[in-house]
C-alpha atoms as a PDB file:
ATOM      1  CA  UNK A   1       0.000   0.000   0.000  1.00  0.00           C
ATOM      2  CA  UNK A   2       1.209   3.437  -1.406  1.00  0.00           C
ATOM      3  CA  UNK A   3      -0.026   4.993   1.795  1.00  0.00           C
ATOM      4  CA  UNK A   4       1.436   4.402   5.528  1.00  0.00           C
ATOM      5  CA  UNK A   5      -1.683   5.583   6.936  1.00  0.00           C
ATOM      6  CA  UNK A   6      -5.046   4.628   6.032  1.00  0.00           C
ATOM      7  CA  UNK A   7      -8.286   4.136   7.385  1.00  0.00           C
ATOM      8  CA  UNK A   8     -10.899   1.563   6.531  1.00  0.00           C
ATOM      9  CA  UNK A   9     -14.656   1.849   6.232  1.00  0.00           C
ATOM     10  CA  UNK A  10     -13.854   5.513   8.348  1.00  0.00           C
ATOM     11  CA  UNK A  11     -13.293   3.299  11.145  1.00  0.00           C
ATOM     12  CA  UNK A  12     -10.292   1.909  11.479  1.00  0.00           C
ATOM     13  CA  UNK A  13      -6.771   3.188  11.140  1.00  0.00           C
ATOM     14  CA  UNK A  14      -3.916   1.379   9.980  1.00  0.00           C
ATOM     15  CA  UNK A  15      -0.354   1.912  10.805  1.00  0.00           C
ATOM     16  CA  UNK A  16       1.135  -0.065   8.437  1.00  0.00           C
ATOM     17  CA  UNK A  17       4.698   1.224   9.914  1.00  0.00           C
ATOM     18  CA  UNK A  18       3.898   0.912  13.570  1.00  0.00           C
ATOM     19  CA  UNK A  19       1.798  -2.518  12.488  1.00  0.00           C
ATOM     20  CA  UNK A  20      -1.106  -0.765  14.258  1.00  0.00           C
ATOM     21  CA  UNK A  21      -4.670  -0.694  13.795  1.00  0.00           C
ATOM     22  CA  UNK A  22      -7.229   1.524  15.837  1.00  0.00           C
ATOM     23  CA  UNK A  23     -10.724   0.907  16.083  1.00  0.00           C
ATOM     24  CA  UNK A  24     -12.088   4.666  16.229  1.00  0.00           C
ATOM     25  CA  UNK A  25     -15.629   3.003  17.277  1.00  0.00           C
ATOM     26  CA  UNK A  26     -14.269   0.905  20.635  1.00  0.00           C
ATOM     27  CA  UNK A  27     -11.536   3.469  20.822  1.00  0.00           C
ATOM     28  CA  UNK A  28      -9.015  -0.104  20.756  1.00  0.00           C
ATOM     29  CA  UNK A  29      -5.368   0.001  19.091  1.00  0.00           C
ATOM     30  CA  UNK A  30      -4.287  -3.679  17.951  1.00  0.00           C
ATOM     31  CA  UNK A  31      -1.030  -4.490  17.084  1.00  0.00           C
ATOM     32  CA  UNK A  32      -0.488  -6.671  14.280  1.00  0.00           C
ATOM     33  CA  UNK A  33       2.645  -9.035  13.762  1.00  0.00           C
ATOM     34  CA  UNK A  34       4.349  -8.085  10.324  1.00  0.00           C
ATOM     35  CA  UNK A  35       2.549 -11.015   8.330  1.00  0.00           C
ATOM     36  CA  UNK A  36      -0.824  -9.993   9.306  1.00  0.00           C
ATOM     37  CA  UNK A  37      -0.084  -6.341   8.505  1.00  0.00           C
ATOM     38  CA  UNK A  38       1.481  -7.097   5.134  1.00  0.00           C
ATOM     39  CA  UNK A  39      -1.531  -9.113   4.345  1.00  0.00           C
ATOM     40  CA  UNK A  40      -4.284  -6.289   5.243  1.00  0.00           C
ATOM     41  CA  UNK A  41      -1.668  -3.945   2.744  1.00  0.00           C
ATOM     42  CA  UNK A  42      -2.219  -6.779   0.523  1.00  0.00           C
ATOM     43  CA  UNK A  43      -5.915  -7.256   0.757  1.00  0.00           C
ATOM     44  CA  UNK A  44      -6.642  -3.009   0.905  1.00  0.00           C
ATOM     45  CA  UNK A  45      -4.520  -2.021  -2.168  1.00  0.00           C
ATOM     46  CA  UNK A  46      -5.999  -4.801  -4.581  1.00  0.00           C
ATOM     47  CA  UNK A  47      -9.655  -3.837  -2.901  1.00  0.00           C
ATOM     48  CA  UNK A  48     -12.640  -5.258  -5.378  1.00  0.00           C
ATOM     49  CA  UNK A  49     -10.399  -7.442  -7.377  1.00  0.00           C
ATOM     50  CA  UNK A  50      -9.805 -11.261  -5.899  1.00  0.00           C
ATOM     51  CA  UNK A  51      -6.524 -11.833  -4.709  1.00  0.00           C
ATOM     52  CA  UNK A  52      -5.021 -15.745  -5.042  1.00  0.00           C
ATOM     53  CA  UNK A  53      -4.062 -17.656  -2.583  1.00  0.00           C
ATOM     54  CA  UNK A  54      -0.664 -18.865  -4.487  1.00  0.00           C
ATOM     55  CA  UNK A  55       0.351 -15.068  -4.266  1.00  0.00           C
ATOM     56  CA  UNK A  56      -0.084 -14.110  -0.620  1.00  0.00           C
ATOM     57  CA  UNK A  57       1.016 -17.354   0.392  1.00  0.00           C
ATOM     58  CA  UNK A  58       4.423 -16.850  -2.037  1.00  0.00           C
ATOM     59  CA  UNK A  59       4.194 -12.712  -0.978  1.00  0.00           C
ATOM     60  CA  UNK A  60       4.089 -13.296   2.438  1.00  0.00           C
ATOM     61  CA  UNK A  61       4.954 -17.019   3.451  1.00  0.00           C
ATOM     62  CA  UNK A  62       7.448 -17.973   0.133  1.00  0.00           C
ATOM     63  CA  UNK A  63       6.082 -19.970  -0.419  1.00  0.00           C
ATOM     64  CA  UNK A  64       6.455 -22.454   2.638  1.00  0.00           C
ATOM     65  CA  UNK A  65       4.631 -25.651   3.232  1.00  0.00           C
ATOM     66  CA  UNK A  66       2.646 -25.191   6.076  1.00  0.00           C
ATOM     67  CA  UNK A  67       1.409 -21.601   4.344  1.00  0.00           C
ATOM     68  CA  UNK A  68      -1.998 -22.498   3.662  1.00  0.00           C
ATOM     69  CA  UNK A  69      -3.026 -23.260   7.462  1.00  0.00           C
ATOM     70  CA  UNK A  70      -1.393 -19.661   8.311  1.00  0.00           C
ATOM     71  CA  UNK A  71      -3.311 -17.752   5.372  1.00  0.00           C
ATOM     72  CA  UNK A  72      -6.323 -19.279   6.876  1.00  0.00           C
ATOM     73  CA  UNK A  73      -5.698 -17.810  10.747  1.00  0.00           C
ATOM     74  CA  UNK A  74      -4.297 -14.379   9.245  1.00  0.00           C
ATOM     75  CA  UNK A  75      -7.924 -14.192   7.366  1.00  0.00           C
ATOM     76  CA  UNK A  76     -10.062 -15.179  10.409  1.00  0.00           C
ATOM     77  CA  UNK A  77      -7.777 -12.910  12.591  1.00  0.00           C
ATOM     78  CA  UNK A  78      -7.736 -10.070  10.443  1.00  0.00           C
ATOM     79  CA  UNK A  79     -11.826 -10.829  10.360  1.00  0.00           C
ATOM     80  CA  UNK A  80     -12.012 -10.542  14.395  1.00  0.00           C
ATOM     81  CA  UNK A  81     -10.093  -7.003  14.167  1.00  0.00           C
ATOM     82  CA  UNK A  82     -12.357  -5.594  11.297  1.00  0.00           C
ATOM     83  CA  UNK A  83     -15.534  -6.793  12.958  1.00  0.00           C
ATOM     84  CA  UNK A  84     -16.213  -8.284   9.798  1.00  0.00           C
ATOM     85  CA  UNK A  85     -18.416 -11.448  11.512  1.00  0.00           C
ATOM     86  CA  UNK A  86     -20.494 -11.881   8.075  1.00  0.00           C
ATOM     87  CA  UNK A  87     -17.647 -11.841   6.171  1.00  0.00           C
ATOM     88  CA  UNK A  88     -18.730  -8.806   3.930  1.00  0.00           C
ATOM     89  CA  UNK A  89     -15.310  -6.964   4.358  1.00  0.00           C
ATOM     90  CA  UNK A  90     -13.068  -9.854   3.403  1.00  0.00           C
ATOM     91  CA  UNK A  91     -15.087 -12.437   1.074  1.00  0.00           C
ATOM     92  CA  UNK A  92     -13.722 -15.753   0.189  1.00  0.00           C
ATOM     93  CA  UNK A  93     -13.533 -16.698  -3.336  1.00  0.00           C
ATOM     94  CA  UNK A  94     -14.089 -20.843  -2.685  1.00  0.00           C
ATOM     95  CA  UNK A  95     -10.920 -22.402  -4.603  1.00  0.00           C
ATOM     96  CA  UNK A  96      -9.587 -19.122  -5.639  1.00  0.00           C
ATOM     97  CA  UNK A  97      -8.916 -16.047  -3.033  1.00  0.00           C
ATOM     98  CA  UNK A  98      -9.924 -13.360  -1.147  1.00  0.00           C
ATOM     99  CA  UNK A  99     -11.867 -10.257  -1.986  1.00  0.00           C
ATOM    100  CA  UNK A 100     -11.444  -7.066  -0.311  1.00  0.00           C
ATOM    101  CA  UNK A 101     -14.630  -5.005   0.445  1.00  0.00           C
ATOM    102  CA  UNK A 102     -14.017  -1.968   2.399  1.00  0.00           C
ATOM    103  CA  UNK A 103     -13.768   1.803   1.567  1.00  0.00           C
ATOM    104  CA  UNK A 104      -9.959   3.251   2.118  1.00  0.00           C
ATOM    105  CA  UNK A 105      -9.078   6.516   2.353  1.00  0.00           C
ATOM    106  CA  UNK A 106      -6.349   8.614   3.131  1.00  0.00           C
ATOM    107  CA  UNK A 107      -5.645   9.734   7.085  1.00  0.00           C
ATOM    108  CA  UNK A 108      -5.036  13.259   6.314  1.00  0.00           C
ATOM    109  CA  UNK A 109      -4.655  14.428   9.954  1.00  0.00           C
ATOM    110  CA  UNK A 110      -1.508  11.467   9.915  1.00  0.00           C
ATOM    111  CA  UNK A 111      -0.559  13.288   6.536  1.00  0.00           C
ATOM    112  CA  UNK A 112      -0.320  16.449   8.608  1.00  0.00           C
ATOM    113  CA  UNK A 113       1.114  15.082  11.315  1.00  0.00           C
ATOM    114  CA  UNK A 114       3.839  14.029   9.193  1.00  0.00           C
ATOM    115  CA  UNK A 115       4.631  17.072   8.133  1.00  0.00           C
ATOM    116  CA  UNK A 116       4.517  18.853  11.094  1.00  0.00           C
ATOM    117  CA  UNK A 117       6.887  16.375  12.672  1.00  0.00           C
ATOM    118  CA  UNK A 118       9.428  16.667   9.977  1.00  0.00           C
ATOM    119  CA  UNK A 119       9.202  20.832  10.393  1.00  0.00           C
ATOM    120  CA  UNK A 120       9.519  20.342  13.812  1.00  0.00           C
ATOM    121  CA  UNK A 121      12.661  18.328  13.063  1.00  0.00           C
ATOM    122  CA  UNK A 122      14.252  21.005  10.561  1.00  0.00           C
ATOM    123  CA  UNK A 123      13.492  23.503  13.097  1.00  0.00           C
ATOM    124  CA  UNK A 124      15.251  21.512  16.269  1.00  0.00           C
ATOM    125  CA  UNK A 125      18.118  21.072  13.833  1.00  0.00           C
ATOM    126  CA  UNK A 126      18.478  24.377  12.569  1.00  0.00           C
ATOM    127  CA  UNK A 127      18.606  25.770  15.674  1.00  0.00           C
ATOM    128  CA  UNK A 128      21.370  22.781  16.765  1.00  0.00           C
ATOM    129  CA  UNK A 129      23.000  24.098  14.526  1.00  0.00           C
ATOM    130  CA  UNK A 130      23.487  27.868  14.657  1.00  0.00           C
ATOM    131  CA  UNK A 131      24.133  26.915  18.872  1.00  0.00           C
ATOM    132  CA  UNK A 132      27.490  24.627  17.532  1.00  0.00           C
ATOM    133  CA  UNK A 133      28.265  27.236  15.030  1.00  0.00           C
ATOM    134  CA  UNK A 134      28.228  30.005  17.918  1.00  0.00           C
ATOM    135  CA  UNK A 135      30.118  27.779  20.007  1.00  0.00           C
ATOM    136  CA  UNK A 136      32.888  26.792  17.532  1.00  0.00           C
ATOM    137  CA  UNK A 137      33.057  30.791  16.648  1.00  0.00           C
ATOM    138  CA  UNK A 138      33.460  31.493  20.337  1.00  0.00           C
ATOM    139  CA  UNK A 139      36.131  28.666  20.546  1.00  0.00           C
ATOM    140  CA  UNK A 140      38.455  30.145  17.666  1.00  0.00           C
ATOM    141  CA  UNK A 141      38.589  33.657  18.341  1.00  0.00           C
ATOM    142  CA  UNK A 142      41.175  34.426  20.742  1.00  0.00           C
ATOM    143  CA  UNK A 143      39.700  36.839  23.473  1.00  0.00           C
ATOM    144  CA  UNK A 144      42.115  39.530  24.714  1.00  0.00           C
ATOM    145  CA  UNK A 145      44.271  37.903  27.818  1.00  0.00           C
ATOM    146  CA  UNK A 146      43.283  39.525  31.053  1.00  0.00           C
ATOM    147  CA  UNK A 147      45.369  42.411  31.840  1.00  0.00           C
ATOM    148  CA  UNK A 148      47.951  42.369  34.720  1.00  0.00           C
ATOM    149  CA  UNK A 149      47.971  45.382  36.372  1.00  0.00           C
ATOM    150  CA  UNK A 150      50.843  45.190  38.113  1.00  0.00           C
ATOM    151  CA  UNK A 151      53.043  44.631  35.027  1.00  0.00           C
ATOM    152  CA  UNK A 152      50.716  46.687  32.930  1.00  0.00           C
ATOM    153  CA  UNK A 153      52.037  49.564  35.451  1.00  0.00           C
ATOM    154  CA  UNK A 154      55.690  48.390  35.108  1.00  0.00           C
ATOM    155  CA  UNK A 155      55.493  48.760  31.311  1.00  0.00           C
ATOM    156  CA  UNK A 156      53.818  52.556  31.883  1.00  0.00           C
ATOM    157  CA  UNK A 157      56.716  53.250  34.344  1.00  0.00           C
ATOM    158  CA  UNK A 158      59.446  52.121  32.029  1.00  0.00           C
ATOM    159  CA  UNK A 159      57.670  54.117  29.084  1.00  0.00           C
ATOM    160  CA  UNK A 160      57.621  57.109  31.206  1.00  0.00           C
ATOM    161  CA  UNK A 161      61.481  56.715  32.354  1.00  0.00           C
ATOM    162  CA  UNK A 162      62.366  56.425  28.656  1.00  0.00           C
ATOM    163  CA  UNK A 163      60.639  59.389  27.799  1.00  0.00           C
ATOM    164  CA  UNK A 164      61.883  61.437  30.183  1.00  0.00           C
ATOM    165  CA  UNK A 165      65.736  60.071  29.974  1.00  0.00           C
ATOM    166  CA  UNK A 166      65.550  61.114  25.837  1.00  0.00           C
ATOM    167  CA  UNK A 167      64.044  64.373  27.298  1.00  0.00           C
ATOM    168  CA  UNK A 168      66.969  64.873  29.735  1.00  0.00           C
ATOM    169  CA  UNK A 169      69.488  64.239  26.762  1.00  0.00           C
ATOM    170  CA  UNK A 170      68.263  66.021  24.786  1.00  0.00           C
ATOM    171  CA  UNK A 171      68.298  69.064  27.393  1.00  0.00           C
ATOM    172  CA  UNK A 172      71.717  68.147  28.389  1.00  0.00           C
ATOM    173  CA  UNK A 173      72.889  68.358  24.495  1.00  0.00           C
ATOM    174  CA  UNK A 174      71.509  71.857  24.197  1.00  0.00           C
ATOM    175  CA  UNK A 175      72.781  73.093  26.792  1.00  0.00           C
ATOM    176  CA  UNK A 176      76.221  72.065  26.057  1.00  0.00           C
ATOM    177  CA  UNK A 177      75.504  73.968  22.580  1.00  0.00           C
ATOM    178  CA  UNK A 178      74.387  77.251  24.234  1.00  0.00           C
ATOM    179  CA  UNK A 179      77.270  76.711  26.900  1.00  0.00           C
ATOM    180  CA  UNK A 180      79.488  76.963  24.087  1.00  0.00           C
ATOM    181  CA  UNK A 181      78.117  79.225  22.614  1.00  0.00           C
ATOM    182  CA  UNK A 182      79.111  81.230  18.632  1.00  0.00           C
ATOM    183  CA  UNK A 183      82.852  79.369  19.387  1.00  0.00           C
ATOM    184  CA  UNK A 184      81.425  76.115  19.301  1.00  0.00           C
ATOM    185  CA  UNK A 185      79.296  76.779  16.268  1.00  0.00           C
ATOM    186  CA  UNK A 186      82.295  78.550  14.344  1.00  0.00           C
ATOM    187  CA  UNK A 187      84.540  75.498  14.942  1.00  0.00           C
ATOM    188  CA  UNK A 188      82.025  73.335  13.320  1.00  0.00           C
ATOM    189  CA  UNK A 189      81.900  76.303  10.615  1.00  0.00           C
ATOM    190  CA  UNK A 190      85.720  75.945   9.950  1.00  0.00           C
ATOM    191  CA  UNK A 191      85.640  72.161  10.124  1.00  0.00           C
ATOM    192  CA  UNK A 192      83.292  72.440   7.543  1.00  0.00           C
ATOM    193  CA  UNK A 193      85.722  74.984   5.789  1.00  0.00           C
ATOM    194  CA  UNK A 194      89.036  72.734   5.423  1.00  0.00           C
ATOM    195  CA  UNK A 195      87.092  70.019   4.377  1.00  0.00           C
ATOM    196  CA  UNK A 196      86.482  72.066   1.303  1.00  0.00           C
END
Protein backbone atom coordinates (compact mmCIF):
# COMPACT_ATOMS: atom_id res chain seq x y z
CA UNK A 1 0.00 0.00 0.00
CA UNK A 2 1.21 3.44 -1.41
CA UNK A 3 -0.03 4.99 1.79
CA UNK A 4 1.44 4.40 5.53
CA UNK A 5 -1.68 5.58 6.94
CA UNK A 6 -5.05 4.63 6.03
CA UNK A 7 -8.29 4.14 7.38
CA UNK A 8 -10.90 1.56 6.53
CA UNK A 9 -14.66 1.85 6.23
CA UNK A 10 -13.85 5.51 8.35
CA UNK A 11 -13.29 3.30 11.14
CA UNK A 12 -10.29 1.91 11.48
CA UNK A 13 -6.77 3.19 11.14
CA UNK A 14 -3.92 1.38 9.98
CA UNK A 15 -0.35 1.91 10.80
CA UNK A 16 1.14 -0.07 8.44
CA UNK A 17 4.70 1.22 9.91
CA UNK A 18 3.90 0.91 13.57
CA UNK A 19 1.80 -2.52 12.49
CA UNK A 20 -1.11 -0.76 14.26
CA UNK A 21 -4.67 -0.69 13.79
CA UNK A 22 -7.23 1.52 15.84
CA UNK A 23 -10.72 0.91 16.08
CA UNK A 24 -12.09 4.67 16.23
CA UNK A 25 -15.63 3.00 17.28
CA UNK A 26 -14.27 0.91 20.63
CA UNK A 27 -11.54 3.47 20.82
CA UNK A 28 -9.02 -0.10 20.76
CA UNK A 29 -5.37 0.00 19.09
CA UNK A 30 -4.29 -3.68 17.95
CA UNK A 31 -1.03 -4.49 17.08
CA UNK A 32 -0.49 -6.67 14.28
CA UNK A 33 2.65 -9.03 13.76
CA UNK A 34 4.35 -8.08 10.32
CA UNK A 35 2.55 -11.01 8.33
CA UNK A 36 -0.82 -9.99 9.31
CA UNK A 37 -0.08 -6.34 8.50
CA UNK A 38 1.48 -7.10 5.13
CA UNK A 39 -1.53 -9.11 4.35
CA UNK A 40 -4.28 -6.29 5.24
CA UNK A 41 -1.67 -3.94 2.74
CA UNK A 42 -2.22 -6.78 0.52
CA UNK A 43 -5.92 -7.26 0.76
CA UNK A 44 -6.64 -3.01 0.91
CA UNK A 45 -4.52 -2.02 -2.17
CA UNK A 46 -6.00 -4.80 -4.58
CA UNK A 47 -9.66 -3.84 -2.90
CA UNK A 48 -12.64 -5.26 -5.38
CA UNK A 49 -10.40 -7.44 -7.38
CA UNK A 50 -9.80 -11.26 -5.90
CA UNK A 51 -6.52 -11.83 -4.71
CA UNK A 52 -5.02 -15.75 -5.04
CA UNK A 53 -4.06 -17.66 -2.58
CA UNK A 54 -0.66 -18.86 -4.49
CA UNK A 55 0.35 -15.07 -4.27
CA UNK A 56 -0.08 -14.11 -0.62
CA UNK A 57 1.02 -17.35 0.39
CA UNK A 58 4.42 -16.85 -2.04
CA UNK A 59 4.19 -12.71 -0.98
CA UNK A 60 4.09 -13.30 2.44
CA UNK A 61 4.95 -17.02 3.45
CA UNK A 62 7.45 -17.97 0.13
CA UNK A 63 6.08 -19.97 -0.42
CA UNK A 64 6.46 -22.45 2.64
CA UNK A 65 4.63 -25.65 3.23
CA UNK A 66 2.65 -25.19 6.08
CA UNK A 67 1.41 -21.60 4.34
CA UNK A 68 -2.00 -22.50 3.66
CA UNK A 69 -3.03 -23.26 7.46
CA UNK A 70 -1.39 -19.66 8.31
CA UNK A 71 -3.31 -17.75 5.37
CA UNK A 72 -6.32 -19.28 6.88
CA UNK A 73 -5.70 -17.81 10.75
CA UNK A 74 -4.30 -14.38 9.25
CA UNK A 75 -7.92 -14.19 7.37
CA UNK A 76 -10.06 -15.18 10.41
CA UNK A 77 -7.78 -12.91 12.59
CA UNK A 78 -7.74 -10.07 10.44
CA UNK A 79 -11.83 -10.83 10.36
CA UNK A 80 -12.01 -10.54 14.39
CA UNK A 81 -10.09 -7.00 14.17
CA UNK A 82 -12.36 -5.59 11.30
CA UNK A 83 -15.53 -6.79 12.96
CA UNK A 84 -16.21 -8.28 9.80
CA UNK A 85 -18.42 -11.45 11.51
CA UNK A 86 -20.49 -11.88 8.07
CA UNK A 87 -17.65 -11.84 6.17
CA UNK A 88 -18.73 -8.81 3.93
CA UNK A 89 -15.31 -6.96 4.36
CA UNK A 90 -13.07 -9.85 3.40
CA UNK A 91 -15.09 -12.44 1.07
CA UNK A 92 -13.72 -15.75 0.19
CA UNK A 93 -13.53 -16.70 -3.34
CA UNK A 94 -14.09 -20.84 -2.69
CA UNK A 95 -10.92 -22.40 -4.60
CA UNK A 96 -9.59 -19.12 -5.64
CA UNK A 97 -8.92 -16.05 -3.03
CA UNK A 98 -9.92 -13.36 -1.15
CA UNK A 99 -11.87 -10.26 -1.99
CA UNK A 100 -11.44 -7.07 -0.31
CA UNK A 101 -14.63 -5.01 0.45
CA UNK A 102 -14.02 -1.97 2.40
CA UNK A 103 -13.77 1.80 1.57
CA UNK A 104 -9.96 3.25 2.12
CA UNK A 105 -9.08 6.52 2.35
CA UNK A 106 -6.35 8.61 3.13
CA UNK A 107 -5.65 9.73 7.09
CA UNK A 108 -5.04 13.26 6.31
CA UNK A 109 -4.66 14.43 9.95
CA UNK A 110 -1.51 11.47 9.92
CA UNK A 111 -0.56 13.29 6.54
CA UNK A 112 -0.32 16.45 8.61
CA UNK A 113 1.11 15.08 11.31
CA UNK A 114 3.84 14.03 9.19
CA UNK A 115 4.63 17.07 8.13
CA UNK A 116 4.52 18.85 11.09
CA UNK A 117 6.89 16.38 12.67
CA UNK A 118 9.43 16.67 9.98
CA UNK A 119 9.20 20.83 10.39
CA UNK A 120 9.52 20.34 13.81
CA UNK A 121 12.66 18.33 13.06
CA UNK A 122 14.25 21.00 10.56
CA UNK A 123 13.49 23.50 13.10
CA UNK A 124 15.25 21.51 16.27
CA UNK A 125 18.12 21.07 13.83
CA UNK A 126 18.48 24.38 12.57
CA UNK A 127 18.61 25.77 15.67
CA UNK A 128 21.37 22.78 16.77
CA UNK A 129 23.00 24.10 14.53
CA UNK A 130 23.49 27.87 14.66
CA UNK A 131 24.13 26.92 18.87
CA UNK A 132 27.49 24.63 17.53
CA UNK A 133 28.26 27.24 15.03
CA UNK A 134 28.23 30.01 17.92
CA UNK A 135 30.12 27.78 20.01
CA UNK A 136 32.89 26.79 17.53
CA UNK A 137 33.06 30.79 16.65
CA UNK A 138 33.46 31.49 20.34
CA UNK A 139 36.13 28.67 20.55
CA UNK A 140 38.46 30.14 17.67
CA UNK A 141 38.59 33.66 18.34
CA UNK A 142 41.17 34.43 20.74
CA UNK A 143 39.70 36.84 23.47
CA UNK A 144 42.11 39.53 24.71
CA UNK A 145 44.27 37.90 27.82
CA UNK A 146 43.28 39.52 31.05
CA UNK A 147 45.37 42.41 31.84
CA UNK A 148 47.95 42.37 34.72
CA UNK A 149 47.97 45.38 36.37
CA UNK A 150 50.84 45.19 38.11
CA UNK A 151 53.04 44.63 35.03
CA UNK A 152 50.72 46.69 32.93
CA UNK A 153 52.04 49.56 35.45
CA UNK A 154 55.69 48.39 35.11
CA UNK A 155 55.49 48.76 31.31
CA UNK A 156 53.82 52.56 31.88
CA UNK A 157 56.72 53.25 34.34
CA UNK A 158 59.45 52.12 32.03
CA UNK A 159 57.67 54.12 29.08
CA UNK A 160 57.62 57.11 31.21
CA UNK A 161 61.48 56.72 32.35
CA UNK A 162 62.37 56.43 28.66
CA UNK A 163 60.64 59.39 27.80
CA UNK A 164 61.88 61.44 30.18
CA UNK A 165 65.74 60.07 29.97
CA UNK A 166 65.55 61.11 25.84
CA UNK A 167 64.04 64.37 27.30
CA UNK A 168 66.97 64.87 29.74
CA UNK A 169 69.49 64.24 26.76
CA UNK A 170 68.26 66.02 24.79
CA UNK A 171 68.30 69.06 27.39
CA UNK A 172 71.72 68.15 28.39
CA UNK A 173 72.89 68.36 24.49
CA UNK A 174 71.51 71.86 24.20
CA UNK A 175 72.78 73.09 26.79
CA UNK A 176 76.22 72.07 26.06
CA UNK A 177 75.50 73.97 22.58
CA UNK A 178 74.39 77.25 24.23
CA UNK A 179 77.27 76.71 26.90
CA UNK A 180 79.49 76.96 24.09
CA UNK A 181 78.12 79.22 22.61
CA UNK A 182 79.11 81.23 18.63
CA UNK A 183 82.85 79.37 19.39
CA UNK A 184 81.42 76.12 19.30
CA UNK A 185 79.30 76.78 16.27
CA UNK A 186 82.30 78.55 14.34
CA UNK A 187 84.54 75.50 14.94
CA UNK A 188 82.02 73.33 13.32
CA UNK A 189 81.90 76.30 10.61
CA UNK A 190 85.72 75.94 9.95
CA UNK A 191 85.64 72.16 10.12
CA UNK A 192 83.29 72.44 7.54
CA UNK A 193 85.72 74.98 5.79
CA UNK A 194 89.04 72.73 5.42
CA UNK A 195 87.09 70.02 4.38
CA UNK A 196 86.48 72.07 1.30
Amino acid sequence: MKEVVFIINERFTVDSIRNEVLDSKTGQKNRLEPRLMKLLCILAERRGQVVKREFIIKEIWDDYPGANEGLNQAISSLRKLLADEHKEIIQTQPKSGYIFNATIARDKGAKAGRKSKYIGAIIVASVLLLLIFFIIVRFYTKKEAPTNPAKELYENDAREMARKDSIHQAEKTRTMTDTLGPAAKGDSDRRGERKQ
